[in-house]
Protein backbone atom coordinates (compact mmCIF):
# COMPACT_ATOMS: atom_id res chain seq x y z
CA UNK A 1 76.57 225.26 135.85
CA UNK A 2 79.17 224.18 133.29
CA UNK A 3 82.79 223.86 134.07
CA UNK A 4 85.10 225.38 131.47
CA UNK A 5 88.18 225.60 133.40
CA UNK A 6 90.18 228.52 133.19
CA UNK A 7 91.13 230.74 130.28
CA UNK A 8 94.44 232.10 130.80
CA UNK A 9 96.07 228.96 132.49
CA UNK A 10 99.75 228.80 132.90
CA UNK A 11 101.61 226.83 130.76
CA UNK A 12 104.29 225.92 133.12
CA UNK A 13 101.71 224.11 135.17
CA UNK A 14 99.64 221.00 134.23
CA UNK A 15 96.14 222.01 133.89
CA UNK A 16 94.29 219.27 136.08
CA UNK A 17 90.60 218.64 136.71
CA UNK A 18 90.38 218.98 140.57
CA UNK A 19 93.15 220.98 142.89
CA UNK A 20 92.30 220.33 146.39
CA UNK A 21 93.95 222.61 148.99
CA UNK A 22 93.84 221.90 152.42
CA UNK A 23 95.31 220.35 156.06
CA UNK A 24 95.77 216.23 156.20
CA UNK A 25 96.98 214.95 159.47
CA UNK A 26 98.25 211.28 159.85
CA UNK A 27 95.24 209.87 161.50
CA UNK A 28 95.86 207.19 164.61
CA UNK A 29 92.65 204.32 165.18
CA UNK A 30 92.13 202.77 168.01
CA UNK A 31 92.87 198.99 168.50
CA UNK A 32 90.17 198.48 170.82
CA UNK A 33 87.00 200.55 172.00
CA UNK A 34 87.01 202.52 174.38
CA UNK A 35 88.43 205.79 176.02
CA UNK A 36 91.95 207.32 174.65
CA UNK A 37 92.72 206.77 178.20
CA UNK A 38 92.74 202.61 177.99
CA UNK A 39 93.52 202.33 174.60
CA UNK A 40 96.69 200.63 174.25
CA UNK A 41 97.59 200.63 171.17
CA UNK A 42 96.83 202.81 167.22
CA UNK A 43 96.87 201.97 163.65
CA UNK A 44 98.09 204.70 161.69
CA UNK A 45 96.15 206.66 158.82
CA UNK A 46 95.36 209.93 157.08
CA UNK A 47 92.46 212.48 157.02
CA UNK A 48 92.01 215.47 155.57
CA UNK A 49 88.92 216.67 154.27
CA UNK A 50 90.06 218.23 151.11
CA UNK A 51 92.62 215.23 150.60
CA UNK A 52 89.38 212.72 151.18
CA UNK A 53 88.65 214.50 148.24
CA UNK A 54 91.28 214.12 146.02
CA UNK A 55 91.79 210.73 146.82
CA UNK A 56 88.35 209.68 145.75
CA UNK A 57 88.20 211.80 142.47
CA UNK A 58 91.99 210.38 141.61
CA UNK A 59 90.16 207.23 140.36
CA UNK A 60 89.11 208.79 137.27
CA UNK A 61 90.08 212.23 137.21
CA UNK A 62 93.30 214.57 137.19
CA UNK A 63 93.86 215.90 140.70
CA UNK A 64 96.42 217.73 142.71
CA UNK A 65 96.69 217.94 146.50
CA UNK A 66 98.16 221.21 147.80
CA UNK A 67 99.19 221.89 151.17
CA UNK A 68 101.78 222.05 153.90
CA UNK A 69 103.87 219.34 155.84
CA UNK A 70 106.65 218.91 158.38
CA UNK A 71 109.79 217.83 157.01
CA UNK A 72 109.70 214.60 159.19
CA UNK A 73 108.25 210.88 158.78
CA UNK A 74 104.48 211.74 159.36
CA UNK A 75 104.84 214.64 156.01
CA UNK A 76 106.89 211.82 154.46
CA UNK A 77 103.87 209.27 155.28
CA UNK A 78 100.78 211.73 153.96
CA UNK A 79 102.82 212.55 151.00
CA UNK A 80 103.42 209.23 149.45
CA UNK A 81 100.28 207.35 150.83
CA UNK A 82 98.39 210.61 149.23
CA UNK A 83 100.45 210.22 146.07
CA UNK A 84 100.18 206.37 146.17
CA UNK A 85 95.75 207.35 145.32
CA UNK A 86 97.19 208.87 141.86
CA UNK A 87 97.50 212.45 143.34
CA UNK A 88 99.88 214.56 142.23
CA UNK A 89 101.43 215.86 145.35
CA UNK A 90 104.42 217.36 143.66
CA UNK A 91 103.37 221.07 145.02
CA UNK A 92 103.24 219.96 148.57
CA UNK A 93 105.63 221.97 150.40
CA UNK A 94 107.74 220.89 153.55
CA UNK A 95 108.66 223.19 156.48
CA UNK A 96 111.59 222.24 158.63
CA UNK A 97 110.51 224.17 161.42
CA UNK A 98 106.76 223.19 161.78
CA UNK A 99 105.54 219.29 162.52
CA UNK A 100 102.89 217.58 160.87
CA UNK A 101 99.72 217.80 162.44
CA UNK A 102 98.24 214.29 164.21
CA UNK A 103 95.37 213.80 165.85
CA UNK A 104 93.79 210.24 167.47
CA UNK A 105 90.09 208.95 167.56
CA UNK A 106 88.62 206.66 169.33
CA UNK A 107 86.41 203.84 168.03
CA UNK A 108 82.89 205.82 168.22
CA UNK A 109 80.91 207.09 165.85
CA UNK A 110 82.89 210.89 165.08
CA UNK A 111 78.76 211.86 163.54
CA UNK A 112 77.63 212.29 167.44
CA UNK A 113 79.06 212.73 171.02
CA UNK A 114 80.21 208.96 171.32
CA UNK A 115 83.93 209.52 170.45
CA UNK A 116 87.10 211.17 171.58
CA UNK A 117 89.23 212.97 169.34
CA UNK A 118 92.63 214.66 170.58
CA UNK A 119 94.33 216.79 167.69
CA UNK A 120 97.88 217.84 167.97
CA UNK A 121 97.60 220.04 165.19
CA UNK A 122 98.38 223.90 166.50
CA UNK A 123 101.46 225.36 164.83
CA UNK A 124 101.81 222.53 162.24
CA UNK A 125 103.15 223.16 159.01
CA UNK A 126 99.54 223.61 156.88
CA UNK A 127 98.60 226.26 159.67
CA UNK A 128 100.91 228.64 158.48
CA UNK A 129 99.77 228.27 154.55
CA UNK A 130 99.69 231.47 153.21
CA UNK A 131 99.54 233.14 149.82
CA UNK A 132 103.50 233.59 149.82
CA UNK A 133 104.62 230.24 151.04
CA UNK A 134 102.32 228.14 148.04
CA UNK A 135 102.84 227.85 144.38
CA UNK A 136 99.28 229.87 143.54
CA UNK A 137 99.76 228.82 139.78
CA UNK A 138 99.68 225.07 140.17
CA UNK A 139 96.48 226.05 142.41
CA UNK A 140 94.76 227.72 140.17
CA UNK A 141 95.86 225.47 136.71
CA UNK A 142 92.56 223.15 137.36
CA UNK A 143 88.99 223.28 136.19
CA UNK A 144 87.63 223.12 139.78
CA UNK A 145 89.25 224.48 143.06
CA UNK A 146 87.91 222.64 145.83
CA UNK A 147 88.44 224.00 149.46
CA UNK A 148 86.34 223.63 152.95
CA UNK A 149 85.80 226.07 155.75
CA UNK A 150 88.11 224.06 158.02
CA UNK A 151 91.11 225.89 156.61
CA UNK A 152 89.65 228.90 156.86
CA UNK A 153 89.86 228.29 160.77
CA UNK A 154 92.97 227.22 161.25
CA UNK A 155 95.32 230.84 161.38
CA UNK A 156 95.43 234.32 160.16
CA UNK A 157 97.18 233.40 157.31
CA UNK A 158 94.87 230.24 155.87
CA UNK A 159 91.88 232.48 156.38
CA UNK A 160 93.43 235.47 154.10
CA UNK A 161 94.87 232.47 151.56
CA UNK A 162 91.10 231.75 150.78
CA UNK A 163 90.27 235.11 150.33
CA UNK A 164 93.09 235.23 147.49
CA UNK A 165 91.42 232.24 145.88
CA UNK A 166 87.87 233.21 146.17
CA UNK A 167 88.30 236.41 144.96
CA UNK A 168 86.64 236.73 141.45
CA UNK A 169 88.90 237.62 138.77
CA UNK A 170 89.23 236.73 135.20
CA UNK A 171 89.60 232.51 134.64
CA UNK A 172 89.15 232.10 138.09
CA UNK A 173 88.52 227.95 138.22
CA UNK A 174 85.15 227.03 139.17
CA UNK A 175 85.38 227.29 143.33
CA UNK A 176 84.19 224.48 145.08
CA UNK A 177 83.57 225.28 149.24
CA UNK A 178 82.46 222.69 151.31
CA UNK A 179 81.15 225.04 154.74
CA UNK A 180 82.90 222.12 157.23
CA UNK A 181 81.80 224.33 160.51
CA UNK A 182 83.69 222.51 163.28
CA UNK A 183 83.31 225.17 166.19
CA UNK A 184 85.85 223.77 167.99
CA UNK A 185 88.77 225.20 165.43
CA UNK A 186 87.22 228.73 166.06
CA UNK A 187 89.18 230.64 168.52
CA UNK A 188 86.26 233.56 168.14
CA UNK A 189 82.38 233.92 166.95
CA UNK A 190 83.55 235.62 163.87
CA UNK A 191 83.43 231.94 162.46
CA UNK A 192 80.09 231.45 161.00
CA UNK A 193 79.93 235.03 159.75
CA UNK A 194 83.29 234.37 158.02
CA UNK A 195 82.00 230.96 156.52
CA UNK A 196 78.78 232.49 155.11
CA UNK A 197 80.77 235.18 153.36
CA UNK A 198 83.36 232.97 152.19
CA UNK A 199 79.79 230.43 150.23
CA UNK A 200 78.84 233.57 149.25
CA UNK A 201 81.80 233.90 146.60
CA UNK A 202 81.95 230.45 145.90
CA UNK A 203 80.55 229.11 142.77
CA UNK A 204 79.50 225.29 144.19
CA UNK A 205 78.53 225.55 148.03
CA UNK A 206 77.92 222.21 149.73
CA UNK A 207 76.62 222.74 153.41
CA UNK A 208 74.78 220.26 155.65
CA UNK A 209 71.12 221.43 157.46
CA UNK A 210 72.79 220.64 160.79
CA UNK A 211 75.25 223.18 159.86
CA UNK A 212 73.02 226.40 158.42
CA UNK A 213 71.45 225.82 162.07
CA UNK A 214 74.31 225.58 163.95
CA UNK A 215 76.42 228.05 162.31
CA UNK A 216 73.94 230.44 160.80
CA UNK A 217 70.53 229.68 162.60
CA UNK A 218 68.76 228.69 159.53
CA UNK A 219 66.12 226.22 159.42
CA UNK A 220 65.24 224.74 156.31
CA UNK A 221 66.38 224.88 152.57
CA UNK A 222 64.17 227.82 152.21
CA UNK A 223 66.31 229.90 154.68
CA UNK A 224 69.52 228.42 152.95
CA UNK A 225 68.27 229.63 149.66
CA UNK A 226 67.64 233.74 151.19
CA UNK A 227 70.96 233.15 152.59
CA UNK A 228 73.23 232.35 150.00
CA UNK A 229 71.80 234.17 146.81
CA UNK A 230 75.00 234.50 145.16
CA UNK A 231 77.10 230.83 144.45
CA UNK A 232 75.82 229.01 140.63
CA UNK A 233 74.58 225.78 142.57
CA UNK A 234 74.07 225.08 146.44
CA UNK A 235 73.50 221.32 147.89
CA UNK A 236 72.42 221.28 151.17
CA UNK A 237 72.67 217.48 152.52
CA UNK A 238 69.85 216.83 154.98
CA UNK A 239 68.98 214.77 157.66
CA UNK A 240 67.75 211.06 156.45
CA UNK A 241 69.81 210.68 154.20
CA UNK A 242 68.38 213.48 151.25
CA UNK A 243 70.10 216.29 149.41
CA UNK A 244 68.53 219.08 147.74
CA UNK A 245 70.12 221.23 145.44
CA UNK A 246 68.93 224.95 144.10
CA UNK A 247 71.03 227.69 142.76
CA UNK A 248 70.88 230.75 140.05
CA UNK A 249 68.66 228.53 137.40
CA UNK A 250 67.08 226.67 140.15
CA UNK A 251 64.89 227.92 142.46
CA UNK A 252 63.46 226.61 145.88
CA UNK A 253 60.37 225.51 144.11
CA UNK A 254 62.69 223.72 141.17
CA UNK A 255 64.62 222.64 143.91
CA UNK A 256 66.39 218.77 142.84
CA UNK A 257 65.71 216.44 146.05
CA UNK A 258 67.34 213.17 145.80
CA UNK A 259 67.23 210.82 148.70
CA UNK A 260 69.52 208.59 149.53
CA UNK A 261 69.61 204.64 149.04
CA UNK A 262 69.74 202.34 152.12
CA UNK A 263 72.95 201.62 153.33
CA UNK A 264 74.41 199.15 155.45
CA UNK A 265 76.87 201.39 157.77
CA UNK A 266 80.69 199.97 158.60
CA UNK A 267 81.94 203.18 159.70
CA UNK A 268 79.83 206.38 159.76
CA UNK A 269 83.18 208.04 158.93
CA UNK A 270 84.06 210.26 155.38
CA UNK A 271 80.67 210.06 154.00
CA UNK A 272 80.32 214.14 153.19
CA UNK A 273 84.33 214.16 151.77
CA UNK A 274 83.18 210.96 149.14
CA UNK A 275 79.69 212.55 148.37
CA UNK A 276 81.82 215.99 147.15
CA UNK A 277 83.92 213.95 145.60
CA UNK A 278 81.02 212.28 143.36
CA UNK A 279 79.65 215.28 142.93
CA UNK A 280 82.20 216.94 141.56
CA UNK A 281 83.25 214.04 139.32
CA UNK A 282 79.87 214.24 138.02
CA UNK A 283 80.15 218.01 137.63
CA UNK A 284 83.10 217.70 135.40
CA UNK A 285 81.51 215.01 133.40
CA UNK A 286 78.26 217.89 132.50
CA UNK A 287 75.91 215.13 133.63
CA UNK A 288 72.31 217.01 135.18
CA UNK A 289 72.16 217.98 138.68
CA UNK A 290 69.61 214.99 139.93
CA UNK A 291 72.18 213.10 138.60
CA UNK A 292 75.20 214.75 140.01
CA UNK A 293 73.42 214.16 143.78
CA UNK A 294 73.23 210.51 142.77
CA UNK A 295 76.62 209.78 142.04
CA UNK A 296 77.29 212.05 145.42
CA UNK A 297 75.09 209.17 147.72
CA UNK A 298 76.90 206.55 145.74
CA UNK A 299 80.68 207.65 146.33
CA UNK A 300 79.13 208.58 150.01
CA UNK A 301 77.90 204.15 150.44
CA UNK A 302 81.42 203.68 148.95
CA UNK A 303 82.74 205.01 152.42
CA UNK A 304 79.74 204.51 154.62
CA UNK A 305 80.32 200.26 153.81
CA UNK A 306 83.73 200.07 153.94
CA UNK A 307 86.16 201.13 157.37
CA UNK A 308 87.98 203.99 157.14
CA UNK A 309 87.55 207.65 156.01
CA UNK A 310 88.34 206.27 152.09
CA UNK A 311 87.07 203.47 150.16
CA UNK A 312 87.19 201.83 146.88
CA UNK A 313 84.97 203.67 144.46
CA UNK A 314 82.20 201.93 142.31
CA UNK A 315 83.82 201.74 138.65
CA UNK A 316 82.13 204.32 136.66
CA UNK A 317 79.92 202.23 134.35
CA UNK A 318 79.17 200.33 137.36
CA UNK A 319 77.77 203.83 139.63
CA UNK A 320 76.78 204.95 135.65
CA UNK A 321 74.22 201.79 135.36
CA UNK A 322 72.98 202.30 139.06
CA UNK A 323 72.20 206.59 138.29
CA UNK A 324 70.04 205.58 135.45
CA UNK A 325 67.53 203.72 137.07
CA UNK A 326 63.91 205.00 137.66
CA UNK A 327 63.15 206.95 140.58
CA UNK A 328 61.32 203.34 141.93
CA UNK A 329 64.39 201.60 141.20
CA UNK A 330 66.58 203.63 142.94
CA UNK A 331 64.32 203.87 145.67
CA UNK A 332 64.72 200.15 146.65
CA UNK A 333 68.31 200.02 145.93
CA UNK A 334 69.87 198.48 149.45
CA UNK A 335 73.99 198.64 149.68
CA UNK A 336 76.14 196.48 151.83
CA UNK A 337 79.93 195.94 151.89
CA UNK A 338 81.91 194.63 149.07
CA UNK A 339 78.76 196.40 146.88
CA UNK A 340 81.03 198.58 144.71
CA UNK A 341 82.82 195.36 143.47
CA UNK A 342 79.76 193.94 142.10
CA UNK A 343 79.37 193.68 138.73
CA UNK A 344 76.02 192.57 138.02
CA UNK A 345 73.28 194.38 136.51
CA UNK A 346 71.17 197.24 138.56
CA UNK A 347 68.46 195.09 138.97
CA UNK A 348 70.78 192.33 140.16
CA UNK A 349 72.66 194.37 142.88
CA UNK A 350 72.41 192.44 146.28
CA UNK A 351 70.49 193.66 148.97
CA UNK A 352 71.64 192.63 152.02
């Protein structure tokens, strides 16, 4: 699958490598563990899948964030700490009469049942993001279109916005959809059917195996690949840390499995937003698919070592050198914190 961008691209619109549309909320972190209920105090923060995104590709790519705020001091914080990445956010649009969505966390880990999370997000400005109220050219003047399932959940008018962009039509950009089933967003049962037709006529489809079972019943990668016939490349991320990827020139048994290197876990927080982002950078750059997985786990220990939803990137000759190795060199890599500033050689990378 080769990116080519599209054909007919506006010219009143900067042609960038990645748009990313999507909800951020400003994000509020405990000080403390413990329940919502004794915490006394927050740090504030973003998330946003699709921005998670951006924000990690802005390092060495071209990328616009597109969405919806409130015209009040949270929009004003997303915007320029968004922007402040290298993200053009200049076709972010503000609504006086909606808020900015917010939602707080507690301390546990958000990957199982030992957290909280509270969102205030119903009738915020990005739930009402529709076809009419965005600039569709500066979405569609990129070579990739990246957008998740979670948006797709949040109204009416979201859901029908991204079936406007996944529609095929001539220099469509390449259509990144990351599945993001969060059954909690879905007011009905209509969601996984919705999400499965919505990978279906995407061109790059990143889903995890928890979430073909949960959302679609399938088990396996063999079920995945019956399932979703249609989109140029699929990665499924599996449990233990490996990815497999298949698609029209790669069948189940071509199937590229990459695994994972050892990680020494901060936050278990972000890790699927940084591996789409390496991904995709690495899908822009034409490098092969095994390799494209690789720089995916690497942008993923970016996050998984550092607090926070976003981290620092590897610089790319750096997460370049550590790709090449053999498969029995990358198999004993071990990552800790502070491993993306190293700049020793592969074989010299510390292992904590």
């Amino acid at each position: 699958m080769t990116v080519t961008g599209p054909c007919n691209a506006p010219d009143v619109v900067d042609v960038v490598d990645v748009v990313a549309l999507g909800e951020s909320m400003v994000t509020f972190l405990p000080s403390r563990p413990g329940r919502l209920a004794d915490v006394p105090s927050f740090e504030r923060t973003i998330g946003g899948a699709e921005s998670n995104v951006a924000c990690a590709l802005a390092a060495g790519h071209s990328v616009r964030w597109i969405s919806r705020v409130g015209a009040d001091g949270f929009g004003d914080h997303l915007v320029e700490t968004i922007g402040s990445y290298g993200v053009d956010v200049t076709s972010v649009r503000r609504d006086p009469a909606r808020p900015t969505g917010v939602y707080f966390r507690t301390a546990g880990d958000r990957a199982t049942d030992a957290h909280e999370v509270a969102y205030y997000r119903a009738g915020s400005a990005a739930s009402v993001m529709s076809a009419g109220n965005l600039d569709l050219e500066a979405v569609r003047a990129a070579r990739v279109l990246h957008l998740s399932g979670i948006t797709a959940a949040l109204s009416g008018s979201c859901l029908d916005l991204l079936w406007e962009l996944t529609e095929p039509r001539p220099g469509r950009p390449l259509v990144s959809f990351d599945v993001n089933f969060r059954p909690g967003l879905w007011a009905d049962a209509e969601g996984p059917r919705v999400l499965l037709d919505l990978a279906r006529r995407a061109d790059l489809v990143f889903v995890g195996a928890d979430e073909a079972r949960d959302a679609w019943g399938l088990e396996g990668v063999g079920a995945v690949v019956d399932a979703l016939p249609e989109p140029g490349l699929v990665v499924v991320k599996q449990g233990g840390g490996e990815a497999v990827a298949f698609g029209e020139d790669i069948d189940e048994a071509e199937a590229v499995r990459v695994r994972a290197p050892r990680v020494e876990v901060v936050a278990a927080v972000g890790a699927g937003d940084a591996f789409a982002a390496g991904f995709l950078s690495a899908t822009l750059r034409g490098l092969p698919v095994r390799d494209r997985i690789r720089h995916g786990h690497l942008m993923a220990a970016a996050v998984l070592t550092a607090p926070g939803d976003l981290a620092a990137p590897p610089a790319r000759d750096h997460a370049d050198r550590l790709v090449a190795l053999d498969d029995r060199a990358w198999g004993t890599l071990r990552l800790g914190p502070g491993w993306t500033q190293a700049e020793q050689a592969p074989e010299e990378v510390p292992t904590p």
